[in-house]
C-alpha atoms as a PDB file:
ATOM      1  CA  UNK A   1     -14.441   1.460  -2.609  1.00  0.00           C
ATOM      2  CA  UNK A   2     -11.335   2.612  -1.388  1.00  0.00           C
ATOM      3  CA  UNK A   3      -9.610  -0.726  -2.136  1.00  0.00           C
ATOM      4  CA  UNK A   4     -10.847  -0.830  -5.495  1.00  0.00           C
ATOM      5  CA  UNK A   5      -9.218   2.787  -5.640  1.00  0.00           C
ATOM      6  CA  UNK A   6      -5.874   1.790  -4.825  1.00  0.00           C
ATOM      7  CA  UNK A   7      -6.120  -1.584  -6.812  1.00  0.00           C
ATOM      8  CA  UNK A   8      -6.578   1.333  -9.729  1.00  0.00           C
ATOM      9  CA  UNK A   9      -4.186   3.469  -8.599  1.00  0.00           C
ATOM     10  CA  UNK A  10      -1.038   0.390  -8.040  1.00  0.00           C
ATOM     11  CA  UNK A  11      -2.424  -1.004 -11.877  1.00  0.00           C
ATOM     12  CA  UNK A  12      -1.973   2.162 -13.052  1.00  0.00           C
ATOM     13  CA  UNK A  13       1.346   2.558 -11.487  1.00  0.00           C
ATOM     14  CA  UNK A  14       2.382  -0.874 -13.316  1.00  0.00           C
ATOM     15  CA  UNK A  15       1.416   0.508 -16.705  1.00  0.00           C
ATOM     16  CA  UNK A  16       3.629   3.554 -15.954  1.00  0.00           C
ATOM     17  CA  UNK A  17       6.634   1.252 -15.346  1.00  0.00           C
ATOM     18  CA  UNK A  18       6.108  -1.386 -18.131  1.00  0.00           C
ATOM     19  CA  UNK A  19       5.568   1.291 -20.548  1.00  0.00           C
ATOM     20  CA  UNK A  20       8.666   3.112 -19.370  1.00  0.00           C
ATOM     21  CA  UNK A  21      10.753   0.073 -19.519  1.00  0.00           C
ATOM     22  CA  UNK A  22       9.499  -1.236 -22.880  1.00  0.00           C
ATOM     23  CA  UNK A  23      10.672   2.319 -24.448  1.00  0.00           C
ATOM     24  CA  UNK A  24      14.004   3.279 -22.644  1.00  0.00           C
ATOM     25  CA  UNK A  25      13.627   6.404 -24.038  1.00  0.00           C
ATOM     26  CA  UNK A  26      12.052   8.274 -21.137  1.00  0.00           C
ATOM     27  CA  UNK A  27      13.769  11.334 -19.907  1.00  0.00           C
ATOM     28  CA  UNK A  28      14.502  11.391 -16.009  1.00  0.00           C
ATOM     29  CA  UNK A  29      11.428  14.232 -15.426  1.00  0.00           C
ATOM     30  CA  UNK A  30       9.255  11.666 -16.308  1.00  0.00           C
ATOM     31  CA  UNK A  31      10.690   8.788 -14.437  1.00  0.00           C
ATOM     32  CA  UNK A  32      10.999  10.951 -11.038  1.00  0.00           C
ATOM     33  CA  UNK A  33       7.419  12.255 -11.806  1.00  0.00           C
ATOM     34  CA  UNK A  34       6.181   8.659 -11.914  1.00  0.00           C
ATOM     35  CA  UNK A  35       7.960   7.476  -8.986  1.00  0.00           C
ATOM     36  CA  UNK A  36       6.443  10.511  -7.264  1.00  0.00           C
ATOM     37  CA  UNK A  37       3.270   9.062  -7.753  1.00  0.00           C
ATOM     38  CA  UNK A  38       4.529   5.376  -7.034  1.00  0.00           C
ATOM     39  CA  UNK A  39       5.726   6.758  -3.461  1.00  0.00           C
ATOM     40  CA  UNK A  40       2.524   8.870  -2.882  1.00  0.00           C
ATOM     41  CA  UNK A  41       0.088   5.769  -3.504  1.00  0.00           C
ATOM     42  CA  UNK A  42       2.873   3.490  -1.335  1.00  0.00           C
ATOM     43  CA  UNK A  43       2.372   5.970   1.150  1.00  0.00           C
ATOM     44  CA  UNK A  44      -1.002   6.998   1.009  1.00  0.00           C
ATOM     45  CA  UNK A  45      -1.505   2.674   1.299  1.00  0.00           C
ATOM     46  CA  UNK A  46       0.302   2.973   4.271  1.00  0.00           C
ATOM     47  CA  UNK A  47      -1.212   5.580   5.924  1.00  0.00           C
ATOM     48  CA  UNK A  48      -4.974   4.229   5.284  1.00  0.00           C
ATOM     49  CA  UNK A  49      -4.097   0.907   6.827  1.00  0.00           C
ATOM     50  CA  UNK A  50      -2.354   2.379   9.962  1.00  0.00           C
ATOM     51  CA  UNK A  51      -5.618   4.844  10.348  1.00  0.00           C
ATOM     52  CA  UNK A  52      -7.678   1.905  10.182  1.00  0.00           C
ATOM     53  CA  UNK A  53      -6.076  -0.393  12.628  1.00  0.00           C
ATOM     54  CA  UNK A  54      -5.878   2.724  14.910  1.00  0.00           C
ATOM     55  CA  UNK A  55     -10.030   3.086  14.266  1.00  0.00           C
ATOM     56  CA  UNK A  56     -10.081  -0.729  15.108  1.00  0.00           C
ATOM     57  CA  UNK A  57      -8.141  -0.241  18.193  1.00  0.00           C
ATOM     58  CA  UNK A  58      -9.915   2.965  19.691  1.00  0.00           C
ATOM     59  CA  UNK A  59     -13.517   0.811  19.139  1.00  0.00           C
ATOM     60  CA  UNK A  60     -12.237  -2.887  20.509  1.00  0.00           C
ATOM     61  CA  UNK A  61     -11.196  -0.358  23.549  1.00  0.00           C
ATOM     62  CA  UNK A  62     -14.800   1.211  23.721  1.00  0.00           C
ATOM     63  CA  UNK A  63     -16.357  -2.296  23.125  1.00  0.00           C
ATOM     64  CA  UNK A  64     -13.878  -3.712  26.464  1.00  0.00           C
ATOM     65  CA  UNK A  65     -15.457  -1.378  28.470  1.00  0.00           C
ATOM     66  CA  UNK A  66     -18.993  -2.775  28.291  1.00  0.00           C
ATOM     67  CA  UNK A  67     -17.810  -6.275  28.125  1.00  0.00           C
ATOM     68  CA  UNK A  68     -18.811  -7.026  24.476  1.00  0.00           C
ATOM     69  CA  UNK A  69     -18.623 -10.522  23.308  1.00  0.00           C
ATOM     70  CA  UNK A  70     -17.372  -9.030  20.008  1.00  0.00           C
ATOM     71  CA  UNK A  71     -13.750  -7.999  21.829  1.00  0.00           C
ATOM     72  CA  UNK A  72     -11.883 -11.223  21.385  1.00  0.00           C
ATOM     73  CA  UNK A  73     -12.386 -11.600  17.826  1.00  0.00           C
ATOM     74  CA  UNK A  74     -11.441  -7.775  17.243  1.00  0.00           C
ATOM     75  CA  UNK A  75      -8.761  -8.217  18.878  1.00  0.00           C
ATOM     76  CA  UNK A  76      -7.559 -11.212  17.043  1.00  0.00           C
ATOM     77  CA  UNK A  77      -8.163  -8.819  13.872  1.00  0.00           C
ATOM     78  CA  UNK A  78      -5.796  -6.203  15.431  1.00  0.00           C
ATOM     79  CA  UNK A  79      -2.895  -8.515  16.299  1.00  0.00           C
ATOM     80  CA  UNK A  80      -3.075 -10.601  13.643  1.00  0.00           C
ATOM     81  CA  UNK A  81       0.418  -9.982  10.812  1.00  0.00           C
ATOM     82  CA  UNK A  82      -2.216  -9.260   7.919  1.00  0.00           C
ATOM     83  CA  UNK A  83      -4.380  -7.103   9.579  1.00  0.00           C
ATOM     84  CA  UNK A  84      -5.058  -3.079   9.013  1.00  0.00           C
ATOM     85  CA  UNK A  85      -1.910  -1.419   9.135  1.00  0.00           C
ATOM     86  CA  UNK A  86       0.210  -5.007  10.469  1.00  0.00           C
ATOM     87  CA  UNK A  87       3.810  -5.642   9.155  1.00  0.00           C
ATOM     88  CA  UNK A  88       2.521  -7.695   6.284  1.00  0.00           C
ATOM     89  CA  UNK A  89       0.622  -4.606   5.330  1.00  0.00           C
ATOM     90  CA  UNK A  90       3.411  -2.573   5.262  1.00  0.00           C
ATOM     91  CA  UNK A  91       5.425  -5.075   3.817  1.00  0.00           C
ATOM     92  CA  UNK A  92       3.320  -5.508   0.519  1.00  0.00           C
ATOM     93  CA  UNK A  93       3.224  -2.033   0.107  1.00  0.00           C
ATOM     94  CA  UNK A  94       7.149  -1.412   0.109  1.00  0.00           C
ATOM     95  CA  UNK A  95       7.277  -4.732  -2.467  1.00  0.00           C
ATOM     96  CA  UNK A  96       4.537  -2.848  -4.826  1.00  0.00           C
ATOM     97  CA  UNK A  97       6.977  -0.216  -4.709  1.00  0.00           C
ATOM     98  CA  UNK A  98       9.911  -1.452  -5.200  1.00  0.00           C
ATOM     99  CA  UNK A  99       8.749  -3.622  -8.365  1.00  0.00           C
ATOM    100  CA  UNK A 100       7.427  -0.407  -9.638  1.00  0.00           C
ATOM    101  CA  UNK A 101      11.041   1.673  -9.243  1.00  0.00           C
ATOM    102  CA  UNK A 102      12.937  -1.409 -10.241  1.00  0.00           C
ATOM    103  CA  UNK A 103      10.880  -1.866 -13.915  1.00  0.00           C
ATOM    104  CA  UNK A 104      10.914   2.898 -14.245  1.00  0.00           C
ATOM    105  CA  UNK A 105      14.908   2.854 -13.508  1.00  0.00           C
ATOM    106  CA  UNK A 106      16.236  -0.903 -14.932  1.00  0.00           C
ATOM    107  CA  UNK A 107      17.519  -1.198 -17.926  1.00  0.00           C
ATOM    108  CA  UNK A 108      16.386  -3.187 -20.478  1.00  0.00           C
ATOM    109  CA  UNK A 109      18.387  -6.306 -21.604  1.00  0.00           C
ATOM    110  CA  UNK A 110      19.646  -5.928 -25.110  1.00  0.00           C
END
């Protein structure tokens, strides 16, 4: 479910900026207040990732210490680039941003 909320939350950030940039006339309030809430979700993305790879961690730990078969392929999960809270994580969420700021602040082509 939380996915699914911040799939909402980055569509709804997209509306924000397409609308914006269709009609240029937005005053800067409302294009700060928006990329407020662009950052916050970026952010708030972020932050859920890195708590989950740092929940992953903590457990492939626990699961070393009685010799669990299940270690190796945990720990494959938290190495690998596209894991919870990995560089490519990270990554997609400061793209998602960035498209979002670029479309509230870019002028339209006349």
């Amino acid at each position: 479910m939380n996915f699914v909320g911040f799939v909402i939350l980055i569509w709804l950030g997209f509306r924000f900026a397409a609308n914006i940039y269709e009609n240029q006339n937005t005053d800067m309030v409302g294009k700060v207040m928006v990329s407020l809430f662009y950052v916050s979700v970026a952010v708030l993305m972020t932050f859920n990732g890195m708590t989950g790879a740092s929940v992953l961690s903590a457990y492939t730990e626990q699961l070393s210490q009685v010799d669990s078969a299940a270690v190796p392929r945990l720990q494959a999960a938290a190495d690998n680039i596209a894991g919870l809270g990995g560089p490519l994580s990270v990554f997609f969420s400061v793209l998602i941003l960035v498209m979002q700021l670029t479309l509230t602040f870019r002028k339209k082509p006349t």
